[in-house]
N, C-alpha and C. Protein backbone atom coordinates (compact mmCIF):
# COMPACT_ATOMS: atom_id res chain seq x y z
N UNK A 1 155.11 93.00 126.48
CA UNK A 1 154.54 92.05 127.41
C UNK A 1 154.92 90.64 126.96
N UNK A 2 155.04 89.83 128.25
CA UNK A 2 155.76 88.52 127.37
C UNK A 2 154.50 87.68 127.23
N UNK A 3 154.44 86.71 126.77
CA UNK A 3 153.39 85.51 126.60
C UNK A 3 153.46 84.30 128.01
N UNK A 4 152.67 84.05 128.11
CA UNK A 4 152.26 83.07 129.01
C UNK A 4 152.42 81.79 128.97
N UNK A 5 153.31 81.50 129.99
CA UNK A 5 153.72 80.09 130.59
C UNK A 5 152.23 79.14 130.11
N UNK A 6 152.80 77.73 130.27
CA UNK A 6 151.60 76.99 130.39
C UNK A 6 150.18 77.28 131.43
N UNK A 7 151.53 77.34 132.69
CA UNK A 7 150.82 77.35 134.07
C UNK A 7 150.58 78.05 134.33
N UNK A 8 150.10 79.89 133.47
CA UNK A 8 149.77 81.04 133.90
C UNK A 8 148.68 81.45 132.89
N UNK A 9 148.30 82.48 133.84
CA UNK A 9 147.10 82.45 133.11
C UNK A 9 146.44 84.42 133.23
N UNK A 10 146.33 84.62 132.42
CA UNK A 10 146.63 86.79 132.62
C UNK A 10 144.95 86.66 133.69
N UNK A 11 145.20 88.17 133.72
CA UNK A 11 144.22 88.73 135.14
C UNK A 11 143.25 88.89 134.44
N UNK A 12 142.70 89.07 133.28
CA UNK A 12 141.60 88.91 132.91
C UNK A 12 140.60 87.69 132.69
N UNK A 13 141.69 86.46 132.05
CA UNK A 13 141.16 86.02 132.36
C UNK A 13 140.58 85.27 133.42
N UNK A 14 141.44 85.44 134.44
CA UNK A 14 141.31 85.13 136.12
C UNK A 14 140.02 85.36 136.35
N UNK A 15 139.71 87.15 136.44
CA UNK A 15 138.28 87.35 136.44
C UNK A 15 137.93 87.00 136.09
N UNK A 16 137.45 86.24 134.53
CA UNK A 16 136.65 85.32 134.25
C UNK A 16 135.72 84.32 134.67
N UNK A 17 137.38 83.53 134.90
CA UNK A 17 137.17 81.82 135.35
C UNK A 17 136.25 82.18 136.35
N UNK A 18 136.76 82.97 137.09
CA UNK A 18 136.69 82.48 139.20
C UNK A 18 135.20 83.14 139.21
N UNK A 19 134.65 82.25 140.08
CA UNK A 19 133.25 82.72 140.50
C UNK A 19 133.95 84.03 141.22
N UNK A 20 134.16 85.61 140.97
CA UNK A 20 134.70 86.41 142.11
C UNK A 20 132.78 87.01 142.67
N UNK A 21 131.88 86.27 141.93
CA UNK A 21 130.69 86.95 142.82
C UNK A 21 130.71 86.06 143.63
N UNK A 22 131.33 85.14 144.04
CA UNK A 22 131.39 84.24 145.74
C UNK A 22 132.34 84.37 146.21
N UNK A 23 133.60 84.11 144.89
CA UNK A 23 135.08 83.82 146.05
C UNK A 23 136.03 85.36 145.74
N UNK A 24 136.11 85.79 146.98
CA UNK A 24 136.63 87.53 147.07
C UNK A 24 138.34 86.75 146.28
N UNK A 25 138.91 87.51 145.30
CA UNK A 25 140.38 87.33 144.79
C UNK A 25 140.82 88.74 145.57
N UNK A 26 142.49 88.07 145.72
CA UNK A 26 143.05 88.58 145.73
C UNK A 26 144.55 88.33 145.38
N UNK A 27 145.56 89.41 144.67
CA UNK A 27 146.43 89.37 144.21
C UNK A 27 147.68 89.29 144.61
N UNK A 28 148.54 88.72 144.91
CA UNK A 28 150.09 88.74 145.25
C UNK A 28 150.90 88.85 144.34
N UNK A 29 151.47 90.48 144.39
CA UNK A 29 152.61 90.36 144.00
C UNK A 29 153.93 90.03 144.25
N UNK A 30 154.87 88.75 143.89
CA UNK A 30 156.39 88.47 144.38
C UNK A 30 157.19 89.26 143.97
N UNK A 31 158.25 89.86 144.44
CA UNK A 31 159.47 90.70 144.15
C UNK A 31 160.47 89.76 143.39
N UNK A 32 160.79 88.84 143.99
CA UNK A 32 161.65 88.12 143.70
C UNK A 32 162.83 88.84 143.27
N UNK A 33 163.34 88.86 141.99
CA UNK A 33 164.97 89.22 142.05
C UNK A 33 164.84 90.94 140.73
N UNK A 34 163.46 91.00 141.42
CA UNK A 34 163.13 92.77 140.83
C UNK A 34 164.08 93.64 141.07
N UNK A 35 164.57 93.42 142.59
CA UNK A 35 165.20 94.15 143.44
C UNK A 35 166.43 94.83 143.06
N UNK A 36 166.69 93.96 141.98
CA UNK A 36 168.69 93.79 141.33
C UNK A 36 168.42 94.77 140.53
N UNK A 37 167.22 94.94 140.07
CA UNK A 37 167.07 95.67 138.00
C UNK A 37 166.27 96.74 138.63
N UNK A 38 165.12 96.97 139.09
CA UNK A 38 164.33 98.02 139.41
C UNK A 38 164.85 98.97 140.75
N UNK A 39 164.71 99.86 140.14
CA UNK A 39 165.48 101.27 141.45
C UNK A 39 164.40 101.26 142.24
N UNK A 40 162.83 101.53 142.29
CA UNK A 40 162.16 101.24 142.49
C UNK A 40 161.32 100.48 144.24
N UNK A 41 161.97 99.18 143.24
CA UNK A 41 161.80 97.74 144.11
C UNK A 41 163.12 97.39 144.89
N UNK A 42 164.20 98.44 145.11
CA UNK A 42 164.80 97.58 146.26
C UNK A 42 164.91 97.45 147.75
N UNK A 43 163.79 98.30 147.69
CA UNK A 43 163.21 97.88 149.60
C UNK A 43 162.24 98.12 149.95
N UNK A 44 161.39 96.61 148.66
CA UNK A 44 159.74 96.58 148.64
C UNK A 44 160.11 94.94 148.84
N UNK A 45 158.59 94.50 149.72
CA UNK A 45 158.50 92.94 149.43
C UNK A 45 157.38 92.74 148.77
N UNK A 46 156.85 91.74 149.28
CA UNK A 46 155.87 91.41 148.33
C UNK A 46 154.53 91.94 149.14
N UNK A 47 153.66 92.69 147.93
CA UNK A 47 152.77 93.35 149.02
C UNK A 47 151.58 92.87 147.28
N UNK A 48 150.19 93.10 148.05
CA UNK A 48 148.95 92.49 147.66
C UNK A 48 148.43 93.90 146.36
N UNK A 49 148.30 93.17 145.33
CA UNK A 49 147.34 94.22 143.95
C UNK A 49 146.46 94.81 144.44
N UNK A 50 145.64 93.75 144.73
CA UNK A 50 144.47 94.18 145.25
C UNK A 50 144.25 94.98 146.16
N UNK A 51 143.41 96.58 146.51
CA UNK A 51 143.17 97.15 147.62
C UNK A 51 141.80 96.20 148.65
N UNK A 52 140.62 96.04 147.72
CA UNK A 52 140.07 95.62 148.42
C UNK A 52 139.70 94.22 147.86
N UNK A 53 139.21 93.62 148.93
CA UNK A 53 138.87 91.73 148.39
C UNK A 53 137.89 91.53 148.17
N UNK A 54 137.00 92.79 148.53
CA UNK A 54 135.33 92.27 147.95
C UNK A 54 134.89 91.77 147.28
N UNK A 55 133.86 90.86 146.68
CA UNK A 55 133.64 90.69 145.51
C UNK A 55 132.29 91.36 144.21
N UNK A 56 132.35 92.18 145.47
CA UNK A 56 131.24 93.19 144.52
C UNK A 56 131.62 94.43 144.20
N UNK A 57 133.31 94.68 144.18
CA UNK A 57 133.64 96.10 144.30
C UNK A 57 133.62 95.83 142.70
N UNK A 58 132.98 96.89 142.10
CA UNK A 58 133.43 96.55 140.64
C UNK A 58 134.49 97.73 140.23
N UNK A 59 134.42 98.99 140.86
CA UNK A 59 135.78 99.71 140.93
C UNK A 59 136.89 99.12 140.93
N UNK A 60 137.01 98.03 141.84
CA UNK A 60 138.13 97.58 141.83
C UNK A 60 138.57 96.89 140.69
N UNK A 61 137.85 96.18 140.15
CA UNK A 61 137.70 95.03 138.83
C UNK A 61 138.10 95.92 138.06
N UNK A 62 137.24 97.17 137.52
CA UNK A 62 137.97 97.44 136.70
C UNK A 62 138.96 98.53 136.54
N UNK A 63 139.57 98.69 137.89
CA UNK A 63 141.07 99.49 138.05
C UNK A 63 142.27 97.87 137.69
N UNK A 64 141.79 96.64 138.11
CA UNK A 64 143.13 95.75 138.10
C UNK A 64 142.54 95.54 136.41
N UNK A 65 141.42 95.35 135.39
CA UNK A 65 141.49 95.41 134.56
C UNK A 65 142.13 96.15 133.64
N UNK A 66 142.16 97.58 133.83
CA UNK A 66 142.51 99.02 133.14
C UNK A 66 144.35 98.94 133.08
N UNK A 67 144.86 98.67 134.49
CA UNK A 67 146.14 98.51 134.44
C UNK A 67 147.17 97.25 134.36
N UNK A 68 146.24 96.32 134.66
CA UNK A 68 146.82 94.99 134.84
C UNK A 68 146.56 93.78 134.06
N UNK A 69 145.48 93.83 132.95
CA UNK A 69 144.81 93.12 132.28
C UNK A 69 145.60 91.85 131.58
N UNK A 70 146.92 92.19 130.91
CA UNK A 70 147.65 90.97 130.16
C UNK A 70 148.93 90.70 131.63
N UNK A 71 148.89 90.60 132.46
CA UNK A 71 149.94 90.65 133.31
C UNK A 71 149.29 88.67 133.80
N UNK A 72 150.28 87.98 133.64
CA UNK A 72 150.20 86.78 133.98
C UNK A 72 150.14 86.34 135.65
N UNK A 73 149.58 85.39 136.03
CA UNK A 73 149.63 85.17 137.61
C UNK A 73 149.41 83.30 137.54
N UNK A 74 149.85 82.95 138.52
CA UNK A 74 150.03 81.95 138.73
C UNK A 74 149.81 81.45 140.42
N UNK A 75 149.75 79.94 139.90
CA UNK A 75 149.51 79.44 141.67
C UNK A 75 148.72 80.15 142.37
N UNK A 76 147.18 79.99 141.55
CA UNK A 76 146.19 79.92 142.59
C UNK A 76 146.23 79.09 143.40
N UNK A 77 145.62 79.86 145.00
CA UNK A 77 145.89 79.10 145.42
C UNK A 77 144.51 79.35 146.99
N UNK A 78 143.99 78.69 147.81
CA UNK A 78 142.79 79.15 148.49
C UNK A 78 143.43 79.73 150.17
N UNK A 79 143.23 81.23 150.49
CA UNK A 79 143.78 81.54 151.62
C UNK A 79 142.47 81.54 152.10
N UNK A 80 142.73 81.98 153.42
CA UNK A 80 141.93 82.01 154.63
C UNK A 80 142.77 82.78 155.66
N UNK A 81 141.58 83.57 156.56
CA UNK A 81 141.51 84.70 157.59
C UNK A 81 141.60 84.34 158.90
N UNK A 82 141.71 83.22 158.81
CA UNK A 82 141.30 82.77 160.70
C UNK A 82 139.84 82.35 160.61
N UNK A 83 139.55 81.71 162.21
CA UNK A 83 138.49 81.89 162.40
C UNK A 83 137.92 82.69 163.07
N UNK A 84 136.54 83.28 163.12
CA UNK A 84 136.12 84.37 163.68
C UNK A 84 134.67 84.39 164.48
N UNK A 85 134.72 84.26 165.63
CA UNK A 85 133.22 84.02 166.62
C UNK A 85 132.56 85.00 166.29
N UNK A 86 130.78 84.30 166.25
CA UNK A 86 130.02 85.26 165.85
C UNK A 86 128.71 85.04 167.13
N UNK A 87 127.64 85.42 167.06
CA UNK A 87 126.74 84.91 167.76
C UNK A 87 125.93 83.67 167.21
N UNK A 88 126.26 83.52 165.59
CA UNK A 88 125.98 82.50 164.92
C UNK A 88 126.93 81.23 165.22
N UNK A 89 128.42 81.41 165.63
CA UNK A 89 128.90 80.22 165.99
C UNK A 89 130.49 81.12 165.28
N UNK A 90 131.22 79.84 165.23
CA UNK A 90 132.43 80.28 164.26
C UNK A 90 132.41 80.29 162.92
N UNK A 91 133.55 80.98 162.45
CA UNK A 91 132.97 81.11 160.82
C UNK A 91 134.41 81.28 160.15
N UNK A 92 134.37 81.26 159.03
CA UNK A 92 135.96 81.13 158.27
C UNK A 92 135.71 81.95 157.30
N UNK A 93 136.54 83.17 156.88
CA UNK A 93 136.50 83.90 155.61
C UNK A 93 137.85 83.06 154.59
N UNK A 94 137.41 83.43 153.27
CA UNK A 94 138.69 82.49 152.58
C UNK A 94 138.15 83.47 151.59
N UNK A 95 138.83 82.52 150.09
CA UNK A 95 139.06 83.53 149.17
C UNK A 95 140.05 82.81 148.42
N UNK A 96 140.27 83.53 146.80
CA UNK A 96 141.49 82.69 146.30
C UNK A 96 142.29 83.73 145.96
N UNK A 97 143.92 83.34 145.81
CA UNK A 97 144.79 84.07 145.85
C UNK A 97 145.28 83.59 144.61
N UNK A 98 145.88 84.59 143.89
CA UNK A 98 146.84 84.39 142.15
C UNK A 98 148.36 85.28 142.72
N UNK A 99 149.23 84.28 142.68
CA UNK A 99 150.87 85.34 142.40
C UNK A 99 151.14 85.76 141.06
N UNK A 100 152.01 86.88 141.29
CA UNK A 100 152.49 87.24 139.73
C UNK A 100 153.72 88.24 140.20
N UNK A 101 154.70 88.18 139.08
CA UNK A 101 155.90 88.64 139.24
C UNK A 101 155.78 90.42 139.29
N UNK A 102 156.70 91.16 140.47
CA UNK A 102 156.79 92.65 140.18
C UNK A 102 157.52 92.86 138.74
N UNK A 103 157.97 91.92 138.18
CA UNK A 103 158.85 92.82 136.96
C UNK A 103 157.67 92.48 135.52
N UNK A 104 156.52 91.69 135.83
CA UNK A 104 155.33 92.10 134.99
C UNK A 104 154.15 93.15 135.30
N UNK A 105 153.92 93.51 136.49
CA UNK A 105 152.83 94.45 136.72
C UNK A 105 154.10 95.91 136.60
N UNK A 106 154.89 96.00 135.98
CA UNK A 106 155.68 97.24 136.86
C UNK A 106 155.55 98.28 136.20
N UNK A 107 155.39 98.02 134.47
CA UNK A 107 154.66 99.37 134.10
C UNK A 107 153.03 99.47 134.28
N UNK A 108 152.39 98.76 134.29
CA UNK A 108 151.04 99.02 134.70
C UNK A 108 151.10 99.81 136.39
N UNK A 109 151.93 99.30 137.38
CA UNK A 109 151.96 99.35 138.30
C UNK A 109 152.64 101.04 138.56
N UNK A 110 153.66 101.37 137.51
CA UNK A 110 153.86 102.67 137.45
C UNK A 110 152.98 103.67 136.91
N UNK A 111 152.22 103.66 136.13
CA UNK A 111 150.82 104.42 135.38
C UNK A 111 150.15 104.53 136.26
N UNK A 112 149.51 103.49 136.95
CA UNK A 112 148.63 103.32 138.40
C UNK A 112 148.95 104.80 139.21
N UNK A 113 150.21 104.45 139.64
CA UNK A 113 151.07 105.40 140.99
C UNK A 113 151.06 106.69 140.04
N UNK A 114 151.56 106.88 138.46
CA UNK A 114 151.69 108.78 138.11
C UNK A 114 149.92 109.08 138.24
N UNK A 115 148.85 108.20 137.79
CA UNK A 115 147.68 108.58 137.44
C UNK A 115 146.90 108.77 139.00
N UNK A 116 147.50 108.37 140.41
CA UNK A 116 147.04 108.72 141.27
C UNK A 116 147.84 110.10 141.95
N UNK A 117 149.17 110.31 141.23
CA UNK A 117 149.92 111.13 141.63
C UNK A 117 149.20 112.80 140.95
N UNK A 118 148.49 112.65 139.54
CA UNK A 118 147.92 113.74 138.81
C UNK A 118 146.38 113.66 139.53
N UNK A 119 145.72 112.73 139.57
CA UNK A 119 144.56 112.84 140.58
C UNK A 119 144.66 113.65 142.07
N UNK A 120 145.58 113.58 142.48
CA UNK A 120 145.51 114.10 144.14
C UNK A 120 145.88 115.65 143.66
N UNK A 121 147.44 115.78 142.92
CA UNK A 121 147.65 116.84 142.42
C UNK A 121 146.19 117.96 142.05
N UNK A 122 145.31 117.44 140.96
CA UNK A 122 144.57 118.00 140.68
C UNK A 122 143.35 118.59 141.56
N UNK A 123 142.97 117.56 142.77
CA UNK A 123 142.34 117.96 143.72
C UNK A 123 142.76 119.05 144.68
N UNK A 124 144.26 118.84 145.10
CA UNK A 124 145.07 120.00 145.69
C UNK A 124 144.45 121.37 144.90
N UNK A 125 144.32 121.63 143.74
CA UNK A 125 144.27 123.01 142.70
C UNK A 125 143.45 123.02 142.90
N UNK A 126 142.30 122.42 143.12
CA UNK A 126 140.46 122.49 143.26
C UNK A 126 140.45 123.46 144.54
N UNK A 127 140.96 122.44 145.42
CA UNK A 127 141.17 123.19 147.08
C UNK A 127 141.71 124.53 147.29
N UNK A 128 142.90 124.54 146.52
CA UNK A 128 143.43 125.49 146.29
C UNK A 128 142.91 126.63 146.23
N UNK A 129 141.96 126.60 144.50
CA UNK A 129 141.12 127.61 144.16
C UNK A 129 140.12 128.00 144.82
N UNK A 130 139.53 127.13 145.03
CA UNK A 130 138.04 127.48 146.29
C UNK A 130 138.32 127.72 147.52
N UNK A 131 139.67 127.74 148.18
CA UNK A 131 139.94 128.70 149.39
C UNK A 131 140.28 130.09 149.04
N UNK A 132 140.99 130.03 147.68
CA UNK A 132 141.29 131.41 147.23
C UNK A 132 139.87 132.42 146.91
N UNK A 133 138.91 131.63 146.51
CA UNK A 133 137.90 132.21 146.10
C UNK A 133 137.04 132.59 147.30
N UNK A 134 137.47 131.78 148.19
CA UNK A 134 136.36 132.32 149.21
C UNK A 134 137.30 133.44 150.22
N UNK A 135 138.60 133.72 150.47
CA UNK A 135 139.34 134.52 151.04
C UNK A 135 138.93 135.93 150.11
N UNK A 136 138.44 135.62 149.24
CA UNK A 136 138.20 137.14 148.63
C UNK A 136 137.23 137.52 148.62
């Protein structure tokens, strides 16, 4: 893992800083020139860490903790959803956003993908067995 730019700052301590019990984060990953070196990444763009933006999912916290923890991000930065009519009036969802490079999340980001690949696997054999068990 490499060390951190001035201007970056790893995902842990991100969670930290950021109030995330008010402001929902979420993650962008850039491809940028992944595309050349990773077999992988060459006909991926840039797509979001984060599944969900909540800020009370703590599943989520600590799945980007577990795999993503020293991975650097940069250029926070504050997005927003539109606006959205309510019967209360209009309203604005926002949130802050951190980039970070695919060629730093990419082994975390590969562990992620085999450890959901042995999870489903393993449920398949569950299913498996308990149709077998009940056919007999």
């Amino acid at each position: 893992m490499r060390e951190c730019n001035e201007y970056e700052i790893t995902i842990e301590k991100l969670m930290r800083v950021v109030h995330n019990y008010t402001d929902p984060i979420r993650i962008r990953v850039v491809i940028g020139g992944a595309w050349q070196t990773c077999d992988e990444a060459k006909h991926m763009r840039d797509f979001f860490l984060t599944k969900c933006y909540s800020y009370r999912d703590t599943e989520e916290q600590e799945r980007l903790l577990k795999y993503y923890k020293d991975v650097p991000v940069w250029n926070l930065v504050v997005w927003t959803d539109g606006f959205y009519s309510s019967e209360k009036g209009r309203t604005m969802y926002m949130g802050i956003e951190a980039h970070c490079h695919y060629k730093d999340i990419r082994e975390g980001w590969l562990a992620e993908k085999d450890a959901e690949r042995k999870a489903k696997r393993a449920e398949y054999r569950k299913r498996r067995k308990l149709k077998a068990e009940e056919g007999e």
